[in-house]
Every structure is written in structure tokens, then in C-alpha cells.
Protein backbone atom coordinates (compact mmCIF):
# COMPACT_ATOMS: atom_id res chain seq x y z
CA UNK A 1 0.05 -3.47 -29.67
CA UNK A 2 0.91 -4.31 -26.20
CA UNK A 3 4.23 -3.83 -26.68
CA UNK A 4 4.09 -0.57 -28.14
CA UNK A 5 1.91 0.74 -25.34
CA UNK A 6 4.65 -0.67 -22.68
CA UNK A 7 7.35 0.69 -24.48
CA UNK A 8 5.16 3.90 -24.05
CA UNK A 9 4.69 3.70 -20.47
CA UNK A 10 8.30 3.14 -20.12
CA UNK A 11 9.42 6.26 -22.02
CA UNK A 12 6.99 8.20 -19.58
CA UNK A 13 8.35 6.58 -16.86
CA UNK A 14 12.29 7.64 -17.75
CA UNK A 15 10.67 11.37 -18.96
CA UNK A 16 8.73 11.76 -15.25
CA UNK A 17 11.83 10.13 -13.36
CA UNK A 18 14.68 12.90 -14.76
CA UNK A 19 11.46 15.28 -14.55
CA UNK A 20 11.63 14.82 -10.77
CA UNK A 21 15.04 14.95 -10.29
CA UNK A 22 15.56 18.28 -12.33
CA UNK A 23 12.39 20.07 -11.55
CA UNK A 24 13.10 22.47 -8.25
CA UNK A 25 9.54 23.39 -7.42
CA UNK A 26 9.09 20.29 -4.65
CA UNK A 27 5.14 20.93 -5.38
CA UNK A 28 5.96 19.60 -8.60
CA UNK A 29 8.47 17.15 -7.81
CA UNK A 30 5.85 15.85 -5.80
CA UNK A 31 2.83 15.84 -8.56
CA UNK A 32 5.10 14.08 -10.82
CA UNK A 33 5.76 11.31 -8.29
CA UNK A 34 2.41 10.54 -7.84
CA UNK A 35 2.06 10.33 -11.57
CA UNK A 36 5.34 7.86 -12.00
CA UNK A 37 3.59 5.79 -9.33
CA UNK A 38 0.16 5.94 -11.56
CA UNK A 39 2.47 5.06 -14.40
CA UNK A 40 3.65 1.99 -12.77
CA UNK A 41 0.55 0.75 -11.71
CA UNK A 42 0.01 0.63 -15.35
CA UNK A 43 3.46 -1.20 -16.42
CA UNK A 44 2.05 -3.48 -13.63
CA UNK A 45 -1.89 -4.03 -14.90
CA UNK A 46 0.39 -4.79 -18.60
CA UNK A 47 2.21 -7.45 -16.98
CA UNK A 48 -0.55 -9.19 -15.26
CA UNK A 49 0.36 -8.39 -11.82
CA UNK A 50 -3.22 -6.70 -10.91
CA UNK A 51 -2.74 -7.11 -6.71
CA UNK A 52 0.61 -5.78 -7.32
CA UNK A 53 -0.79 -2.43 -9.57
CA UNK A 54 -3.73 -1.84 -7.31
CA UNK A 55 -1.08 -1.49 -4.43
CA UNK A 56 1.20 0.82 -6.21
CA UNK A 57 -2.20 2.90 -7.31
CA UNK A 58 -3.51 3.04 -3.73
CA UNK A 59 0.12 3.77 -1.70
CA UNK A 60 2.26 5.49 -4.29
CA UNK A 61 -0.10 7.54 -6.81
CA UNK A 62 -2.93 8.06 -3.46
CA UNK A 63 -1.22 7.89 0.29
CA UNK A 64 2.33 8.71 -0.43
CA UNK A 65 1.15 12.02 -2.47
CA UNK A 66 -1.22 13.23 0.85
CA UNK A 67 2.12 12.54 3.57
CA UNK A 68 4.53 14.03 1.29
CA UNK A 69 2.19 17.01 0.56
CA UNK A 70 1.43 16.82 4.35
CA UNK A 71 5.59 17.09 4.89
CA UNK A 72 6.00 19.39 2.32
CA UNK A 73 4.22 22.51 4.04
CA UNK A 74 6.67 21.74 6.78
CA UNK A 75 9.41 23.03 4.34
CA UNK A 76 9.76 25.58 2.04
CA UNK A 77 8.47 25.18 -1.43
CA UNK A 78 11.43 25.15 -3.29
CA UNK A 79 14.56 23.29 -3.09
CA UNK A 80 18.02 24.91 -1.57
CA UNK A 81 20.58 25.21 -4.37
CA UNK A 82 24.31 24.38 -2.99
CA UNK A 83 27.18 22.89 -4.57
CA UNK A 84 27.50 19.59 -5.00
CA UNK A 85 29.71 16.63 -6.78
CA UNK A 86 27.91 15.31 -9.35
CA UNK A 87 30.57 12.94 -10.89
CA UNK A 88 29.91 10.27 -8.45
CA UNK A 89 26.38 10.36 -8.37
CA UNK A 90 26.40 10.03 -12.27
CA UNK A 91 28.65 7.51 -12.40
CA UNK A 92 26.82 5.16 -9.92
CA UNK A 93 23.63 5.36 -12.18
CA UNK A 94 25.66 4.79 -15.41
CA UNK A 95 27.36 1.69 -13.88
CA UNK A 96 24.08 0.53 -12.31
CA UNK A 97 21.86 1.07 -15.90
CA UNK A 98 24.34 -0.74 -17.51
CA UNK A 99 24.58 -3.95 -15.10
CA UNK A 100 20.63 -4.26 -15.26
CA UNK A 101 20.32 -3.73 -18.89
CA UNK A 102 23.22 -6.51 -19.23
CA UNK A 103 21.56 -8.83 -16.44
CA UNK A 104 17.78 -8.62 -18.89
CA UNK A 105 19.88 -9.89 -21.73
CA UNK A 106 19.96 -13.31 -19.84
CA UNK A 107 16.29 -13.59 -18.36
CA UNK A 108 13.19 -15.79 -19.85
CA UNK A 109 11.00 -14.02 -22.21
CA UNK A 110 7.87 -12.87 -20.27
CA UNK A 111 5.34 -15.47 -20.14
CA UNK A 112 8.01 -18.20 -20.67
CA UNK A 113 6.21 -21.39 -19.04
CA UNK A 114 9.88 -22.75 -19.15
CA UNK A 115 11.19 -20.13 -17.23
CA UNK A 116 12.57 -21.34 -13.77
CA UNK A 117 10.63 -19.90 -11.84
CA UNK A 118 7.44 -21.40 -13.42
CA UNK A 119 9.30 -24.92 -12.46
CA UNK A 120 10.03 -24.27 -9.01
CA UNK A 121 6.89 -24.34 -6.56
CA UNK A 122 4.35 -22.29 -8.78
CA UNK A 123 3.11 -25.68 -10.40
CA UNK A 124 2.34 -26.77 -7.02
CA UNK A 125 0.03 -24.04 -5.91
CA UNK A 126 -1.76 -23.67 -9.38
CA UNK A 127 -2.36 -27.43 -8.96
CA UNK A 128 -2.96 -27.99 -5.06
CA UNK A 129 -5.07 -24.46 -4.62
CA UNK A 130 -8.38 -25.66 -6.21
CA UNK A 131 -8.32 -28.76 -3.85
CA UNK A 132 -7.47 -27.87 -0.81
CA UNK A 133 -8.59 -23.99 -0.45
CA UNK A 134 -10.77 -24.24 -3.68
CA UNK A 135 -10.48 -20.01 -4.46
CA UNK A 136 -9.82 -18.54 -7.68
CA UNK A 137 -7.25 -15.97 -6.75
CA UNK A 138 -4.13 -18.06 -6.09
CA UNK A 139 -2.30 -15.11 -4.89
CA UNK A 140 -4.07 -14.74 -2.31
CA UNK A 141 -4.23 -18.43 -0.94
CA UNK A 142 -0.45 -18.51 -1.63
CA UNK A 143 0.23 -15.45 0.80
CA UNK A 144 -2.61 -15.65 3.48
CA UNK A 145 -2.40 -19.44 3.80
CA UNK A 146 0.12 -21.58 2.04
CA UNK A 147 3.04 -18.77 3.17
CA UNK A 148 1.38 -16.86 5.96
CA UNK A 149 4.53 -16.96 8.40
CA UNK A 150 5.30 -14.06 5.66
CA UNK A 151 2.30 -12.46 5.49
CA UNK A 152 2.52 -12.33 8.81
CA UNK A 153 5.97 -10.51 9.23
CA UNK A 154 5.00 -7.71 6.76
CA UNK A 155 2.08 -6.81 8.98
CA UNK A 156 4.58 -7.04 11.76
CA UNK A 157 6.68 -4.71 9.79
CA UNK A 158 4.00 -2.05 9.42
CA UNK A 159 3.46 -1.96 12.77
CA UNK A 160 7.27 -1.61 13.93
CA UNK A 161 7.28 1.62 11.50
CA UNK A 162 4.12 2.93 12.67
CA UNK A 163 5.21 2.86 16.01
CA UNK A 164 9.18 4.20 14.45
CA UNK A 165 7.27 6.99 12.59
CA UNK A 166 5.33 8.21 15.20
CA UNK A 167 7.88 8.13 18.09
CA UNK A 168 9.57 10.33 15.30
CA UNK A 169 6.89 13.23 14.09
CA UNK A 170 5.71 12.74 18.43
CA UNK A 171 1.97 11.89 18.69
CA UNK A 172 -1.01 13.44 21.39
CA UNK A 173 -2.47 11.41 23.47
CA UNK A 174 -6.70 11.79 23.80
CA UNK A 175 -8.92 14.00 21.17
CA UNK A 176 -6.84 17.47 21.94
CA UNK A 177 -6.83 19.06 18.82
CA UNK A 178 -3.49 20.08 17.15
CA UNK A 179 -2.21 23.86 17.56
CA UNK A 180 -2.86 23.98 13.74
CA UNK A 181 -5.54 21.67 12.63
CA UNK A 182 -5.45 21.03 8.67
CA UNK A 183 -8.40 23.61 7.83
CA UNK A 184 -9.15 21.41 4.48
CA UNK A 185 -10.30 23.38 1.28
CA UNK A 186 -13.08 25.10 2.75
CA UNK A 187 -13.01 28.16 0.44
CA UNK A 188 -12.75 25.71 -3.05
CA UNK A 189 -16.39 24.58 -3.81
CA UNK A 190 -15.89 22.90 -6.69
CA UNK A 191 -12.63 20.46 -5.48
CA UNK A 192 -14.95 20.35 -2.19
CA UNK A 193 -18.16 19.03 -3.84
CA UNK A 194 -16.46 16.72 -6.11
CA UNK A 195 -14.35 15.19 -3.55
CA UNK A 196 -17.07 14.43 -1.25
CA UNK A 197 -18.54 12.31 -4.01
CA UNK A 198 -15.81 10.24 -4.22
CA UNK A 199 -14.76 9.55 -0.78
CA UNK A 200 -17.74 6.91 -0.54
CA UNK A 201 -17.22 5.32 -3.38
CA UNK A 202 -13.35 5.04 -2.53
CA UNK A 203 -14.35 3.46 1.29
CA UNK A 204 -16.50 0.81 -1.06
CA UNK A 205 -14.14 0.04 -3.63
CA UNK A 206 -11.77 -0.45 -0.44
CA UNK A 207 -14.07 -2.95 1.20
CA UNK A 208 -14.97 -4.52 -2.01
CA UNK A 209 -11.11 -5.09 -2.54
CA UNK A 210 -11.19 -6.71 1.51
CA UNK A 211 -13.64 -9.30 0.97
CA UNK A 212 -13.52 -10.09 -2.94
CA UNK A 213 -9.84 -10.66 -2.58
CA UNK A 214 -10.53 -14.54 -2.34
CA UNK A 215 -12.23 -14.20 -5.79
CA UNK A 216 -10.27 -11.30 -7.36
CA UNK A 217 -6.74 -9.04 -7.41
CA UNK A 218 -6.96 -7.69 -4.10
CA UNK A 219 -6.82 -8.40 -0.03
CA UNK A 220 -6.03 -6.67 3.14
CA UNK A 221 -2.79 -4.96 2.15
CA UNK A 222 -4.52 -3.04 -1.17
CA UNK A 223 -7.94 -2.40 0.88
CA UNK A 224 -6.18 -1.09 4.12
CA UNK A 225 -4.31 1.82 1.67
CA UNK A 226 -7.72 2.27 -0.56
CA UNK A 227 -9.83 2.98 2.58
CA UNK A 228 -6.40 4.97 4.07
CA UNK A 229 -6.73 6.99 1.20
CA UNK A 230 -10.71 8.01 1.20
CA UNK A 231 -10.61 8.90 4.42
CA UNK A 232 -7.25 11.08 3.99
CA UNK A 233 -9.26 12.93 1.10
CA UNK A 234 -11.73 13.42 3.76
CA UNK A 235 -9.50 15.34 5.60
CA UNK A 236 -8.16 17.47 3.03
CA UNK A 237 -11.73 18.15 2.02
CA UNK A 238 -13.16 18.86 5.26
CA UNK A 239 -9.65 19.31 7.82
CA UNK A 240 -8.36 17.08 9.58
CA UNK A 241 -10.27 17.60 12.94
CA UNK A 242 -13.42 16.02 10.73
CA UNK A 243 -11.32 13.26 9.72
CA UNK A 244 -10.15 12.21 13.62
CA UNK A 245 -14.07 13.20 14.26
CA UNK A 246 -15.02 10.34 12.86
CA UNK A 247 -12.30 8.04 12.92
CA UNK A 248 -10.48 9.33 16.38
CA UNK A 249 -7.00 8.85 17.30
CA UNK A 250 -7.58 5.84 20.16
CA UNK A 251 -9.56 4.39 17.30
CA UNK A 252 -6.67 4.52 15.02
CA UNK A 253 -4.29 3.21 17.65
CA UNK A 254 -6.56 0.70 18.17
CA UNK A 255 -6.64 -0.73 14.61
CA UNK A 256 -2.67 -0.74 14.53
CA UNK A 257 -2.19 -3.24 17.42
CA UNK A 258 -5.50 -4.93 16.80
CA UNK A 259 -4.86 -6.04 13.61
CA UNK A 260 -1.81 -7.68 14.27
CA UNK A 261 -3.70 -9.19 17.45
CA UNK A 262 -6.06 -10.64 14.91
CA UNK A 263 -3.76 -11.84 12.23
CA UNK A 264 -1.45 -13.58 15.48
CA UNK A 265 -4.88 -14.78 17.38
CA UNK A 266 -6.25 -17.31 14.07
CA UNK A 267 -2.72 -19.20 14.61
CA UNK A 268 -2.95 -19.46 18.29
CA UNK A 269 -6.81 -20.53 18.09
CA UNK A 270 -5.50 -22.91 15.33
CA UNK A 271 -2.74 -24.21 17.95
CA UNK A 272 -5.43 -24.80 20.27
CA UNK A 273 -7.98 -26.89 18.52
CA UNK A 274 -4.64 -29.23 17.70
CA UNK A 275 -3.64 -27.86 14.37
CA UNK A 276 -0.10 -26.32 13.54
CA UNK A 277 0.32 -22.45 13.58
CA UNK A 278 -2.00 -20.73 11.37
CA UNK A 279 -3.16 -24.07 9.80
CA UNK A 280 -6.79 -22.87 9.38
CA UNK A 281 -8.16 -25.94 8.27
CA UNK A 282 -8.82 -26.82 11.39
CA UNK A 283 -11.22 -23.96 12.58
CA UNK A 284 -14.09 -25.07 11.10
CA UNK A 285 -15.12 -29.27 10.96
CA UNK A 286 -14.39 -28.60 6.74
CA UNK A 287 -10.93 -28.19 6.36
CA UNK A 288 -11.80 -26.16 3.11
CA UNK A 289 -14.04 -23.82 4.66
CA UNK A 290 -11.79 -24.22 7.63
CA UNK A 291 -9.43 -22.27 5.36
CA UNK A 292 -12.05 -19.62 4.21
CA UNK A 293 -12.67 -18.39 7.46
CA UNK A 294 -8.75 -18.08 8.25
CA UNK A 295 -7.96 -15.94 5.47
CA UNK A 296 -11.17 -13.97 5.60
CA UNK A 297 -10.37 -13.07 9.18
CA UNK A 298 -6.04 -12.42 8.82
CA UNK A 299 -6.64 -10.16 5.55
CA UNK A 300 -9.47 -8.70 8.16
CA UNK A 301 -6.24 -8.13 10.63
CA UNK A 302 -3.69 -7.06 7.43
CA UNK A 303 -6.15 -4.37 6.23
CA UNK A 304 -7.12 -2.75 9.85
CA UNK A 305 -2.98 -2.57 10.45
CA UNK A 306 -2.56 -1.51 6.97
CA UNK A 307 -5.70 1.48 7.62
CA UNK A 308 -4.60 2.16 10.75
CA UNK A 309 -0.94 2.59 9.98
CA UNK A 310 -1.57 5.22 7.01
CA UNK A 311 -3.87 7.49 8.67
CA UNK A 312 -1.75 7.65 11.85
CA UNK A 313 1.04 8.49 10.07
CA UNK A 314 -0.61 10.81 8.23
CA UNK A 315 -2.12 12.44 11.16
CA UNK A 316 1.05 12.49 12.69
CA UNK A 317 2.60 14.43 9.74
CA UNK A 318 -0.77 16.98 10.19
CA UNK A 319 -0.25 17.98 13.29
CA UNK A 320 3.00 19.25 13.06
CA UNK A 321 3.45 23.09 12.61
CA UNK A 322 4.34 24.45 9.31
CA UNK A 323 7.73 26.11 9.25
């Protein structure tokens, strides 16, 4: 039955994909995205990969659709037809479909606890987590502590295109308000009313994600887009000067760099009580709880860069005059 329902999801998935490429309304283009991205998120809850799905949900079915709306009434609402070479183009995909589809016929049947990569350092961590971090969600002790030199560079990543994305779009300094503030859907009670209802319940589920992730799919990276993307409904609700009303700007800019100062600050105070960088067993006098308190307080610092990130760039893209 489970196969039939993937097999499902992945005829949707080819439908929605030529869907976007054909369709010239960019509205649409844009609705369908977000529901390929919802479609994934499912392929992804099939195969097990929950963290993995509840990312996809929150940043391509929830943020990306509110910055590429956001972009989209800087441009016209169609696309511009012109000639083009399509050979190429066509040609590339052919050749491409047909070296993946030849490259499955040699991969491990899903599941397969013979499969390499279920020999490699997987046994390990299934076998070491329970003694020496003692959490249930190996995923999460596997990227905030056993490999969190690499945790660590993606939040460095965000912030290096935060900071790209924003010297791009420009930024204001201070509270000014932009020359054409996001009015939200003021005259649309019943999208208005509704939406309000969720936006709580989105900010919860989005903290619930932060500090359950030790227990259950989730962490900073899932709960920084969730609560990203509750407050960005916020905004479309109520405009965007409500939104920076009560999260401002400096605020936002704050939670960029701070995050990052927080993820980098447990491996220097672990450096200074003798340990190794970002060795948090040695924060607390158990190494065990020693290592609860570590990744409590870096997925803290991954999901205020993560938050922080999204709604500046969004912001960024709001402020910007419609052409």
C-alpha cells in the first residue's frame, strides 16, 4: 500500500514539475511550487526522513511561497514570451533522466540493513548515542554534537547569504517605514480571521519543534523556518509594518549575528573549562547532561539565525517598490 501511495506522490510530483514549467501565469507557477514542495515533504514523511520533511514543509511549501510572492509583485504577472532554443535544454534533461534512472538500477533496496551505508559509521551512533548523550532522536545528537563542526558551517552559511541577500535587495537602517509598506489583507475578513488563528499555533508548533528536537524529528533549523513562517503570515495578514512592530528590524539583525555568536560561544566556553571545541560534556560536572545543555543551547543559536535570516530576507524583499 505504501508503495502505491509513493508511486502516487511521484506521478504528482512529475505532473506539478512540467505544470510549472509550462504554465505562464508566474502566480501559478508559483502556487504549484509550493505544492511540489508539500508533495515532497510527503515522499519524505514515506521514507522515514521526518526532520528532513518538516524542513521541506516549513521552507519550500511555507517561506519560499511568501519571498517569491513577495518578488513576484516586483514583476509583472506573466512571463515574457521570446524565442528560444529548446533542443539543448531538452536534451540535457533526457541525458540527465536517463543517467539517474540507470545509476537506481545499482543502489540497495530501501531499508537494506546491508546497504553500505548502514556499515559505515551509522552502527556507531545507533550504538554509542544512548550511552554517551542518552536522547532518542539520533539525528539530532549526530548533527548538534557528534558532527557539530558541520552544523556549525551551515549556520555560518545562512548568515553569509543573509548578509549576500540583503547587501543585494539594500536594507534601512532604524524603524523608518518603507515608501510602500505591505498593507496585508485588510479588506478580506474571512482569510484575515482565519489566519490570525493560526499564527499562534504556528509560533508553538515552532517552539515545540526547538526544544522537543532532543526527543523527536525536529531542532533549530525546522523551528527557525516554522516560527519564520507564522510571523511572515502575520505580515500578510496584518502588513508588514505590524510584523517589524513587533519583531523590529535591529531585533532581527540581532538574531542573525547572535545566533551564530551563540552556536560559536558553547565551543569556546567548552575550550575554556579544558575540553576540545564544542565538546559539551564538559559544561556541566555530568558529561551526559554536559551534552544536554550544549545542544539545547547551539539548536537555541541555529534556530534564532535560521528566524532571523527568513524574516530579514523577507522584509528585505517587502520593502522594495513594486514595478
Amino acid at each position: 500500500m505504501i508503495v502505491v501511495f509513493a508511486i502516487f506522490l511521484l506521478t504528482l510530483l512529475v505532473v506539478s514539475a512540467v505544470s510549472i514549467v509550462r504554465v505562464k501565469n508566474l502566480f501559478v507557477a508559483v502556487m504549484l511550487m509550493g505544492i511540489f514542495s508539500l508533495l515532497m515533504a510527503s515522499t519524505f514523511f514515506i521514507l522515514d526522513a521526518a526532520d528532513v520533511a518538516l524542513t521541506e514543509a516549513a521552507i519550500g511549501a511555507g517561506v519560499s511561497t511568501i519571498i517569491m510572492l513577495s518578488a513576484l509583485a516586483l514583476t509583472g504577472e506573466h512571463e515574457r514570451s521570446y524565442a528560444v532554443n529548446r533542443l539543448v535544454p531538452m536534451m540535457v534533461v533526457i541525458i540527465t533522466t536517463v543517467t539517474l534512472i540507470y545509476a537506481t538500477f545499482d543502489k540497495p533496496r530501501l531499508g537494506d540493513p546491508e546497504a553500505p551505508v548502514h556499515q559505515h559509521v551509522a552502527p556507531w551512533y545507533l550504538e554509542n548515542t544512548p550511552e554517551l548523550i542518552d536522547i532518542p532522536n539520533v539525528v539530532t545528537a549526530v548533527l548538534a554534537s557528534f558532527r557539530g563542526y558541520d552544523t556549525l558551517g551551515e549556520v555560518m552559511v545562512v548568515l553569509t547569504a543573509c548578509i549576500g541577500v540583503l547587501f543585494v535587495l539594500g536594507t534601512r537602517s532604524g524603524e523608518t517605514p518603507p515608501t510602500s509598506p505591505t498593507q496585508g489583507l485588510r479588506h478580506h475578513l474571512i482569510p484575515k480571521v482565519v489566519g490570525r488563528l493560526l499564527v499562534p499555533f504556528i509560533v508553538l508548533f515552532g517552539l515545540y519543534v526547538q526544544f522537543h528536537g532532543d526527543f523527536g524529528p525536529g531542532g533549530g533549523f525546522q523551528a527557525g523556518a516554522i516560527i519564520a513562517t507564522g510571523i511572515m503570515l502575520y505580515a500578510v495578514l496584518d502588513g508588514e509594518m505590524a510584523a517589524l512592530k513587533a519583531v523590529p528590524r535591529r531585533l532581527l539583525m540581532g538574531m542573525v549575528a547572535g545566533g551564530a555568536l551563540l552556536y560559536g560561544g558553547v565551543g569556546v566556553a567548552a575550550l575554556l573549562l579544558g575540553g576540545n571545541f564544542l565538546d559539551y560534556s564538559v559544561l556541566l560536572s555530568n558529561p551526559v547532561d554536559g551534552q544536554h545543555l550544549g545542544i539545547l543551547l547551539v539548536e537555541l543559536g541555529v534556530g534564532i539565525t535560521v528566524c532571523g535570516a527568513l524574516l530579514s530576507i523577507f522584509h528585505a524583499f517587502a520593502a522594495r517598490e513594486g514595478r
